[in-house]
C-alpha atoms as a PDB file:
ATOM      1  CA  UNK A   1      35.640  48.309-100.610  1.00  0.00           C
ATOM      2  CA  UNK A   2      38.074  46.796-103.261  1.00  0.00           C
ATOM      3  CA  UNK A   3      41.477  48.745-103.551  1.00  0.00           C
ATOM      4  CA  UNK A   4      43.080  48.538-106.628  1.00  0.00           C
ATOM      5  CA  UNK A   5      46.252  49.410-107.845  1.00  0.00           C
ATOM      6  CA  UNK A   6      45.959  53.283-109.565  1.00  0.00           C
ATOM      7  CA  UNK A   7      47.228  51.549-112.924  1.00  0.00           C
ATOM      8  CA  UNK A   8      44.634  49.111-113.194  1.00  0.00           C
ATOM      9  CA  UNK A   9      42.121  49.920-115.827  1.00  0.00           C
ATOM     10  CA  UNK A  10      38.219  50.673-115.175  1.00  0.00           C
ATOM     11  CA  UNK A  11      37.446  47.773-117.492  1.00  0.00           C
ATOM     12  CA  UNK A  12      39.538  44.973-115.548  1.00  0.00           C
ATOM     13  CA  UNK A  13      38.020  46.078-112.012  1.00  0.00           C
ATOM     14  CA  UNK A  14      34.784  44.621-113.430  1.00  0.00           C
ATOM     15  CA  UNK A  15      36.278  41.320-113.479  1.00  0.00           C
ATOM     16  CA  UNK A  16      37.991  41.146-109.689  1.00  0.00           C
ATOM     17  CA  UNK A  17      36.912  38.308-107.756  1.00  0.00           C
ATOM     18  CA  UNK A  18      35.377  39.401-104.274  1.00  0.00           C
ATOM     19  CA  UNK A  19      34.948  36.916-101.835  1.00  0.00           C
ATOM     20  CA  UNK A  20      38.845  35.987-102.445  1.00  0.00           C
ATOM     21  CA  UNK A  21      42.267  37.032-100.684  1.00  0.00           C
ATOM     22  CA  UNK A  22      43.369  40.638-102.397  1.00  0.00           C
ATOM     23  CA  UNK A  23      43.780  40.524-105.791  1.00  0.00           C
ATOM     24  CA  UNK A  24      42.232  38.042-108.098  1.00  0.00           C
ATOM     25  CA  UNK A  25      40.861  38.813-111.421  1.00  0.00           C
ATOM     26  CA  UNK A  26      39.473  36.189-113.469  1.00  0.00           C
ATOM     27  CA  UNK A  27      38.475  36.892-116.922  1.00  0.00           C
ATOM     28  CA  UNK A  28      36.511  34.012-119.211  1.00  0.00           C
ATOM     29  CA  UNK A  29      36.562  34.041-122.447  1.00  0.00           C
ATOM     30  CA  UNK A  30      40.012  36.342-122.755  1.00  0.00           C
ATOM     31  CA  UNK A  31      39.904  35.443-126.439  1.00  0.00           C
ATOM     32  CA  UNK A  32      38.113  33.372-129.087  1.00  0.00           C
ATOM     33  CA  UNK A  33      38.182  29.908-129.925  1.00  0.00           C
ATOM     34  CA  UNK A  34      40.162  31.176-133.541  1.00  0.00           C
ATOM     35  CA  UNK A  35      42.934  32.771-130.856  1.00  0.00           C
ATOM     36  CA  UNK A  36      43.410  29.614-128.762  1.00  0.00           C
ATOM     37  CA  UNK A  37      43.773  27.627-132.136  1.00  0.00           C
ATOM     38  CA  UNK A  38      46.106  29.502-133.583  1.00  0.00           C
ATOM     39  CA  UNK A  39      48.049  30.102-130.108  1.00  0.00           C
ATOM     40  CA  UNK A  40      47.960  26.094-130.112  1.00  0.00           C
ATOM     41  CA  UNK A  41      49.585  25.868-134.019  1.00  0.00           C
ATOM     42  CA  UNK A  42      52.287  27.969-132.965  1.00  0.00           C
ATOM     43  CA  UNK A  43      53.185  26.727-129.801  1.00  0.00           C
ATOM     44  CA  UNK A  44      53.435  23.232-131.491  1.00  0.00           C
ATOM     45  CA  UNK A  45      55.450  24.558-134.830  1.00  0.00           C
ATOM     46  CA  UNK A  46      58.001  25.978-132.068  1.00  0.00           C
ATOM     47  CA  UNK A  47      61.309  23.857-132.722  1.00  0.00           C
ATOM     48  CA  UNK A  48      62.101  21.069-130.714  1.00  0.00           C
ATOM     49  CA  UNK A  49      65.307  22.598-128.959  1.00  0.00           C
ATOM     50  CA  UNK A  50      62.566  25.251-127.524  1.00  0.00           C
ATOM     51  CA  UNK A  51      60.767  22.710-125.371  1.00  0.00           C
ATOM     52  CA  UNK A  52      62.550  21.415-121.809  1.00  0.00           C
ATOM     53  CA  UNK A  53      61.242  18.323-120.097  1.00  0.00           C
ATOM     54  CA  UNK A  54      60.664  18.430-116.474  1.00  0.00           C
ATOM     55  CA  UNK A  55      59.467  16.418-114.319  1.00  0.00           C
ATOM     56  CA  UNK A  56      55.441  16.137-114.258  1.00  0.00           C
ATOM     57  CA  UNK A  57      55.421  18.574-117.737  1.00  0.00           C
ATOM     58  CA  UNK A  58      57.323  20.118-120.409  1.00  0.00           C
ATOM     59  CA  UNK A  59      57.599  23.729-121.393  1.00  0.00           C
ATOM     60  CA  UNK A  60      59.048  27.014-123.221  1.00  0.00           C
ATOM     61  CA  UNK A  61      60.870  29.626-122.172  1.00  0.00           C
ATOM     62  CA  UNK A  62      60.349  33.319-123.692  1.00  0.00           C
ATOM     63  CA  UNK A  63      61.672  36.672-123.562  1.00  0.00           C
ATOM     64  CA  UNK A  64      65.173  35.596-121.381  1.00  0.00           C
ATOM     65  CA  UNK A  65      66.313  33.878-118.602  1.00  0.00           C
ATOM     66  CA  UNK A  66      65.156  35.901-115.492  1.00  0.00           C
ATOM     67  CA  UNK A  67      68.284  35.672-112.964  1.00  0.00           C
ATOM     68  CA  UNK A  68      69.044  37.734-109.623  1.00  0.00           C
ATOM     69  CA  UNK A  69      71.534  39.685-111.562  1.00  0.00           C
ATOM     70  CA  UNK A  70      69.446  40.602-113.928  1.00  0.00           C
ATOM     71  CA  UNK A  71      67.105  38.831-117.626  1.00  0.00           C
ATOM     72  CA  UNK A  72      69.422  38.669-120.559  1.00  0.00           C
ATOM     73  CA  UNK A  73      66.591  39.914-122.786  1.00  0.00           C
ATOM     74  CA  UNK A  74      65.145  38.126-125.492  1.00  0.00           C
ATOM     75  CA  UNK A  75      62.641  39.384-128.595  1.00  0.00           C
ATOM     76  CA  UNK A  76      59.617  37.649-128.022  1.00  0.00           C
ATOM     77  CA  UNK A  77      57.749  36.532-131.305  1.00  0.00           C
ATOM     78  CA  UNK A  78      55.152  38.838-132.607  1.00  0.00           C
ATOM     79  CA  UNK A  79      52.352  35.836-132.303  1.00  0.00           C
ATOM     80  CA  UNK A  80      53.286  35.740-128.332  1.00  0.00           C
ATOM     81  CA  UNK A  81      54.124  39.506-127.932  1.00  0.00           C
ATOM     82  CA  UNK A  82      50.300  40.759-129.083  1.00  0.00           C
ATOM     83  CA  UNK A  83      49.555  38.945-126.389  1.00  0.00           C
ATOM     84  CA  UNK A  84      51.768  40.549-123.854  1.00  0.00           C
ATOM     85  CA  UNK A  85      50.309  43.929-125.284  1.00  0.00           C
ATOM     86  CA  UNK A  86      47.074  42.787-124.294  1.00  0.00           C
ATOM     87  CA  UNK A  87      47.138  41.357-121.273  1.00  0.00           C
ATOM     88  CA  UNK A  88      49.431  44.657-120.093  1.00  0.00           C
ATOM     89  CA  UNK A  89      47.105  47.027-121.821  1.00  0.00           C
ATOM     90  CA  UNK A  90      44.548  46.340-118.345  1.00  0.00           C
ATOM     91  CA  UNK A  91      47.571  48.009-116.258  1.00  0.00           C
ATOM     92  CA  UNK A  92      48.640  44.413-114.548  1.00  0.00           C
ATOM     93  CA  UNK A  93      51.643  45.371-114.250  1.00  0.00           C
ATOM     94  CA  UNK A  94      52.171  49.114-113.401  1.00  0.00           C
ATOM     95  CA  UNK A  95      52.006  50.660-116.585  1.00  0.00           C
ATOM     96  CA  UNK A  96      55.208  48.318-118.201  1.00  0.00           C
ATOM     97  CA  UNK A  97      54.779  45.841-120.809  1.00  0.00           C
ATOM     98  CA  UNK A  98      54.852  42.097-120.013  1.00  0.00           C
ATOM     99  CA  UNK A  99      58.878  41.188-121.244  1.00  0.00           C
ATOM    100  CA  UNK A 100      58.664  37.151-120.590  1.00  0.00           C
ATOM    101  CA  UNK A 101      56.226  34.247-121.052  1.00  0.00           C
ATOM    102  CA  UNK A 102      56.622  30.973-120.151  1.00  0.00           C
ATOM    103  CA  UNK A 103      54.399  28.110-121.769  1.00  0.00           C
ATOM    104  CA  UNK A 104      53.959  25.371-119.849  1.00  0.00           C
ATOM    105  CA  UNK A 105      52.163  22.142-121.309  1.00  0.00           C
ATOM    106  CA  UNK A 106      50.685  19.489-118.946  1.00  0.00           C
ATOM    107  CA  UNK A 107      49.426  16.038-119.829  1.00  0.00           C
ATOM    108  CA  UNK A 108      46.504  14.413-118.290  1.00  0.00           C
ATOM    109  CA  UNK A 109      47.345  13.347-114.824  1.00  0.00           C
ATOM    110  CA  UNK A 110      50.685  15.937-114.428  1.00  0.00           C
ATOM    111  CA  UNK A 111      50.553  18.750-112.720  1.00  0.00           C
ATOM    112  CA  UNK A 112      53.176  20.920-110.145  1.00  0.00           C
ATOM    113  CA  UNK A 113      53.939  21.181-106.435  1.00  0.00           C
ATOM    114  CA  UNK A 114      53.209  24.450-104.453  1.00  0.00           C
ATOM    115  CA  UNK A 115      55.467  27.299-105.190  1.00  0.00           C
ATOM    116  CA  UNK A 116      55.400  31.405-105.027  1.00  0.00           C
ATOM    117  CA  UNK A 117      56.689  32.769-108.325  1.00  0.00           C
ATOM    118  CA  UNK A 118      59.216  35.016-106.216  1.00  0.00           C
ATOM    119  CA  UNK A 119      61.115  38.174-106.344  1.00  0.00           C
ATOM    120  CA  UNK A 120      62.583  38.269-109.919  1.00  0.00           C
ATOM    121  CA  UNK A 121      59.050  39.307-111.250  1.00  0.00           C
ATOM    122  CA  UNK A 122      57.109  42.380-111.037  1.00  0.00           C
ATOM    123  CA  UNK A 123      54.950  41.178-108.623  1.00  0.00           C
ATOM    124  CA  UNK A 124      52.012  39.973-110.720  1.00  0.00           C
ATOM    125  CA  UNK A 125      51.312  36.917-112.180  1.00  0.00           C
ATOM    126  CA  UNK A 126      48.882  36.658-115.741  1.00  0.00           C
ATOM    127  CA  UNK A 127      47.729  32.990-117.291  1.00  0.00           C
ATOM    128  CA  UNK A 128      45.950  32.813-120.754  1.00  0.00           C
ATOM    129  CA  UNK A 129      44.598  28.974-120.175  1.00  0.00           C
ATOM    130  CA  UNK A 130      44.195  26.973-123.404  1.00  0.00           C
ATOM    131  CA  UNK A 131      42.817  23.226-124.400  1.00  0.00           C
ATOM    132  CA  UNK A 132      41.776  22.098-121.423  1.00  0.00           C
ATOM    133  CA  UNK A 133      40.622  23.398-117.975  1.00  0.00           C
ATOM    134  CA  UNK A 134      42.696  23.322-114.739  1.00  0.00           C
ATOM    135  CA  UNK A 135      42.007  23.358-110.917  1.00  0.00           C
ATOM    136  CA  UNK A 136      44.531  26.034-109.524  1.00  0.00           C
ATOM    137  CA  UNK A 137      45.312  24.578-105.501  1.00  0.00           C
ATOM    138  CA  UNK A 138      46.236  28.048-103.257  1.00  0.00           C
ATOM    139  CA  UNK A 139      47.923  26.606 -99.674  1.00  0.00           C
ATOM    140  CA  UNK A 140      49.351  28.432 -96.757  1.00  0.00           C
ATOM    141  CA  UNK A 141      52.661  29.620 -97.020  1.00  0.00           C
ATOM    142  CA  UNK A 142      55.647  28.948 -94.868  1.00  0.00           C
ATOM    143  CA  UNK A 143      55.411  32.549 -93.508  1.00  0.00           C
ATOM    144  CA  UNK A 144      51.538  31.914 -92.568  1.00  0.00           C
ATOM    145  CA  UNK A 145      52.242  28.754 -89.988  1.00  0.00           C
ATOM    146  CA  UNK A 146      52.071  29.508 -86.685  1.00  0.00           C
ATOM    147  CA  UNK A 147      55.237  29.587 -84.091  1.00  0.00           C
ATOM    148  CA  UNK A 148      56.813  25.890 -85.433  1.00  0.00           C
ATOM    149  CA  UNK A 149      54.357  24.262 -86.769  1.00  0.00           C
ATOM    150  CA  UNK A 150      55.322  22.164 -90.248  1.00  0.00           C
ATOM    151  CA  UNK A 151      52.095  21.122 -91.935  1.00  0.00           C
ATOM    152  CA  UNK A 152      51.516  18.840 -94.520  1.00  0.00           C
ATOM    153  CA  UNK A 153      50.785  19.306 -97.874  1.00  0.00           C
ATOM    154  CA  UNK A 154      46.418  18.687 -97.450  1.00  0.00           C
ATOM    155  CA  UNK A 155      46.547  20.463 -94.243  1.00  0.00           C
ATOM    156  CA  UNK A 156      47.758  23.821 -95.758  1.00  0.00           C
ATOM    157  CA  UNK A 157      45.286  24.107 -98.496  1.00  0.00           C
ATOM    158  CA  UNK A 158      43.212  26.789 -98.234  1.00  0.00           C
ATOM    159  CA  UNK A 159      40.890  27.000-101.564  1.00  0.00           C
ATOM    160  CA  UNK A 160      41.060  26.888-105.497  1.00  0.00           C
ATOM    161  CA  UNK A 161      40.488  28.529-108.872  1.00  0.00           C
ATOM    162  CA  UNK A 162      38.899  27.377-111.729  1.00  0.00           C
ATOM    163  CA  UNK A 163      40.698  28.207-115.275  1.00  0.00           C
ATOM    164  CA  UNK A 164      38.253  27.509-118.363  1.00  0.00           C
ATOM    165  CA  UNK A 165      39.816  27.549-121.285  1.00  0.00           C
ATOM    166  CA  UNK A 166      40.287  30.924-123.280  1.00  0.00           C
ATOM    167  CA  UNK A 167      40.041  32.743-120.109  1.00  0.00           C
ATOM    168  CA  UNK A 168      42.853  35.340-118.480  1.00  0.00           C
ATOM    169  CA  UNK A 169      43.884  35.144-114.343  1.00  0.00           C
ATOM    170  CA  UNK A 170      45.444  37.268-112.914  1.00  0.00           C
ATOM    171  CA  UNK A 171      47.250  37.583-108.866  1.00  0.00           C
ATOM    172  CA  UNK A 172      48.502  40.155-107.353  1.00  0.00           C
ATOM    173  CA  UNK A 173      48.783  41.900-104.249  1.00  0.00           C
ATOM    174  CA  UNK A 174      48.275  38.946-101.306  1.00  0.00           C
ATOM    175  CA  UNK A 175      47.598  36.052-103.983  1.00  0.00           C
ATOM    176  CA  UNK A 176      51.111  36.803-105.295  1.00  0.00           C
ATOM    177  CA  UNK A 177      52.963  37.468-102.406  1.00  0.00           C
ATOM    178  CA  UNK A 178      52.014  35.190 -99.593  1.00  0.00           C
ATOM    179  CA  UNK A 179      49.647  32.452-100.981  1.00  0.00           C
ATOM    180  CA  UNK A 180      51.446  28.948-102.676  1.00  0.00           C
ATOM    181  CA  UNK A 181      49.615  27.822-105.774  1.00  0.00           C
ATOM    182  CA  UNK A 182      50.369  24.383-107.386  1.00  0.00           C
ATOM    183  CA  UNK A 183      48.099  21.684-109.272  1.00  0.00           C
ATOM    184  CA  UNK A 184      47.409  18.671-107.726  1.00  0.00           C
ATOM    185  CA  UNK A 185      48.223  15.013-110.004  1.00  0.00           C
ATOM    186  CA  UNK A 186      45.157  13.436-111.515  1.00  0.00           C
ATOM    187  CA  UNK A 187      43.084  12.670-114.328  1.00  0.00           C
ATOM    188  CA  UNK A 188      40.179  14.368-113.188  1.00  0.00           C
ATOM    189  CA  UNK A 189      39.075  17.094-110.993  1.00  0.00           C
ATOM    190  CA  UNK A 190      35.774  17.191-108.353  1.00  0.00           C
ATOM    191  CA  UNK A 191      34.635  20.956-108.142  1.00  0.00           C
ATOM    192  CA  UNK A 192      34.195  21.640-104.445  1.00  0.00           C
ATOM    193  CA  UNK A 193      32.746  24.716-102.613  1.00  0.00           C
ATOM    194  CA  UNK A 194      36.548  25.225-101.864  1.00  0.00           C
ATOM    195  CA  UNK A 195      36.589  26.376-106.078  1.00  0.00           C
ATOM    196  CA  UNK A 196      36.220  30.341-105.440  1.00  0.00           C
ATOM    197  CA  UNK A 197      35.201  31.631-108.801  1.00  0.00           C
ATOM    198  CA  UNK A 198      32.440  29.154-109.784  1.00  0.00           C
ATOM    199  CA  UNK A 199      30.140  31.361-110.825  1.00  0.00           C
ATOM    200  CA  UNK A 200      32.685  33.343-112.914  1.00  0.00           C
ATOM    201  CA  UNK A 201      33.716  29.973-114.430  1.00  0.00           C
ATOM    202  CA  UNK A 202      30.080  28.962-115.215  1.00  0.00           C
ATOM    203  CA  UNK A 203      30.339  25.831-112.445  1.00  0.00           C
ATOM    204  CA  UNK A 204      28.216  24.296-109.734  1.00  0.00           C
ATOM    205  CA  UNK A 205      29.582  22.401-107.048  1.00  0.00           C
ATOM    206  CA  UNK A 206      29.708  18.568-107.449  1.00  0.00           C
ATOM    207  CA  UNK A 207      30.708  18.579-111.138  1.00  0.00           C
ATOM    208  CA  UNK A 208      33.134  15.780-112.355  1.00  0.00           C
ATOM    209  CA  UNK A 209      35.677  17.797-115.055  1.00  0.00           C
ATOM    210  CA  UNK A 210      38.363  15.135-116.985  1.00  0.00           C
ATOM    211  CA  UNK A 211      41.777  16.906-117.713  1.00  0.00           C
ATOM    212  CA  UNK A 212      42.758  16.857-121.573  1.00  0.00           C
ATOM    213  CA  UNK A 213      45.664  18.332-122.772  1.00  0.00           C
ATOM    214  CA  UNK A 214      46.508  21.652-121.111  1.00  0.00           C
ATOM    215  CA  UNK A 215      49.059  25.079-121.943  1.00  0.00           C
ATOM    216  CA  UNK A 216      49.307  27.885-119.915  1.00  0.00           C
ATOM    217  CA  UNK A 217      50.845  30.770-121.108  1.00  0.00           C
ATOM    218  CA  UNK A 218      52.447  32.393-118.192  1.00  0.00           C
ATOM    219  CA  UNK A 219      53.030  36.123-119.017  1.00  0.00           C
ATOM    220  CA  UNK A 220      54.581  38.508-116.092  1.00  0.00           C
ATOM    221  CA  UNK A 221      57.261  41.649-116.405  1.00  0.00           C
ATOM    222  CA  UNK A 222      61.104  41.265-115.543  1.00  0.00           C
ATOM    223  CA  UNK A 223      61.896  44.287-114.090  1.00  0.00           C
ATOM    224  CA  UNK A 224      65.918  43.933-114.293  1.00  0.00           C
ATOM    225  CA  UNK A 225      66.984  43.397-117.699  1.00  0.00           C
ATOM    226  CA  UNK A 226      70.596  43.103-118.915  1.00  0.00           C
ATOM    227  CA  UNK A 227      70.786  44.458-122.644  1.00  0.00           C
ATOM    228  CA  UNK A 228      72.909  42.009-125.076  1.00  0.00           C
ATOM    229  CA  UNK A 229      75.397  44.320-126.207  1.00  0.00           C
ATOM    230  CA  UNK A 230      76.272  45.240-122.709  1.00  0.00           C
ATOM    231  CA  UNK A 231      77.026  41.896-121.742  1.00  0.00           C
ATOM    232  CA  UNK A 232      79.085  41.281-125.079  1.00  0.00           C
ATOM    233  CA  UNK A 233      81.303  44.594-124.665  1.00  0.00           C
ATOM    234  CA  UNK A 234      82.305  43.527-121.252  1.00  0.00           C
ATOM    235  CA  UNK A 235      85.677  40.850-120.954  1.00  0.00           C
END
């Protein structure tokens, strides 16, 4: 039987994903193709100083700077923070309001390495998907090898999720804590039997999907926030 944290609503437990490590839900069509537009136009009428080029994408940062010491918060815009609302109104993240979103924009062919999202976060992780699908890779992590054994990258993948666009993931629990996700680099993506959710995602094994333009909007909760005038009064 599925366990679910006591703050998650009655209408997300319709949309967990059985058959996958504890907790997945995966939610398609999160909003309407009107919502991802205008997300879209506002991401893009951002400023230029907003965006930050790294290697294999580009992306914003919103809400603070999460550090060990604590997020220097930040007001999120009202067209990002209705989304927050939202996305927090199914109890992800114990009852709190999502305080940060990062948006992350990858070009055909980029993508990330592995990584955990780590302790700074409540830990739960929420992606609205927009423009174009993306194959999320899940891998063993460091913690999961056994005695000394250092595995390459292919040998520690376990399985993936398919993100439509318009559609709403969310980890927690195991997924969050002791799983690796990253996205491998191509062009194009071969759906496996390895791709968890394809029936949620409306997919079949075998099928050939080519990459266009993707943004993820990465929303998640900083527990430890730093208020401005705290910082300022202090010499």
């Amino acid at each position: 039987m599925e366990q679910h944290p006591a703050s998650v609503s009655e209408e997300l437990k319709q949309f967990v994903l059985h058959g996958a490590p504890s907790t997945v839900y995966y939610i398609p069509g999160f909003i309407s193709e009107d919502e991802e537009s205008y997300l879209l136009q506002q991401i893009y009428k951002s400023p230029k100083p907003k965006w930050t080029q790294l290697s294999g994408r580009r992306l914003q940062n919103w809400g603070g700077l999460p550090h060990p010491r604590g997020m220097l918060e930040e007001k999120i815009p009202a067209w990002l923070h209705r989304y927050c609302e939202k996305v927090s109104s199914y109890g992800a993240f114990g009852g709190k309001t999502a305080n940060h979103v990062l948006v992350n924009e990858y070009k055909p062919g980029e993508g990330i390495m592995p990584h955990e999202d780590g302790p700074l976060y409540h830990p739960t992780v929420t992606t609205i998907n927009l423009g174009s699908h993306s194959l999320l890779d899940f891998y063993k992590s460091i913690t999961q090898l056994d005695g000394d054994a250092v595995l390459a990258e292919g040998d520690r993948y376990l399985f993936s999720l398919l993100l439509r666009p318009r559609s709403l993931l969310i980890l927690q629990d195991d997924m969050y804590q002791n799983y690796l996700h990253g996205i491998r680099v191509c062009e194009q993506d071969t759906l496996t039997d390895k791709v968890l959710n394809l029936s949620a995602a409306g997919a079949k094994p075998g099928e050939l999907l080519t990459r266009g333009t993707r943004i993820s909007l990465t929303i998640r909760y900083v527990p430890k926030v730093l208020k401005t005038k705290l910082i300022l009064g202090r010499k």
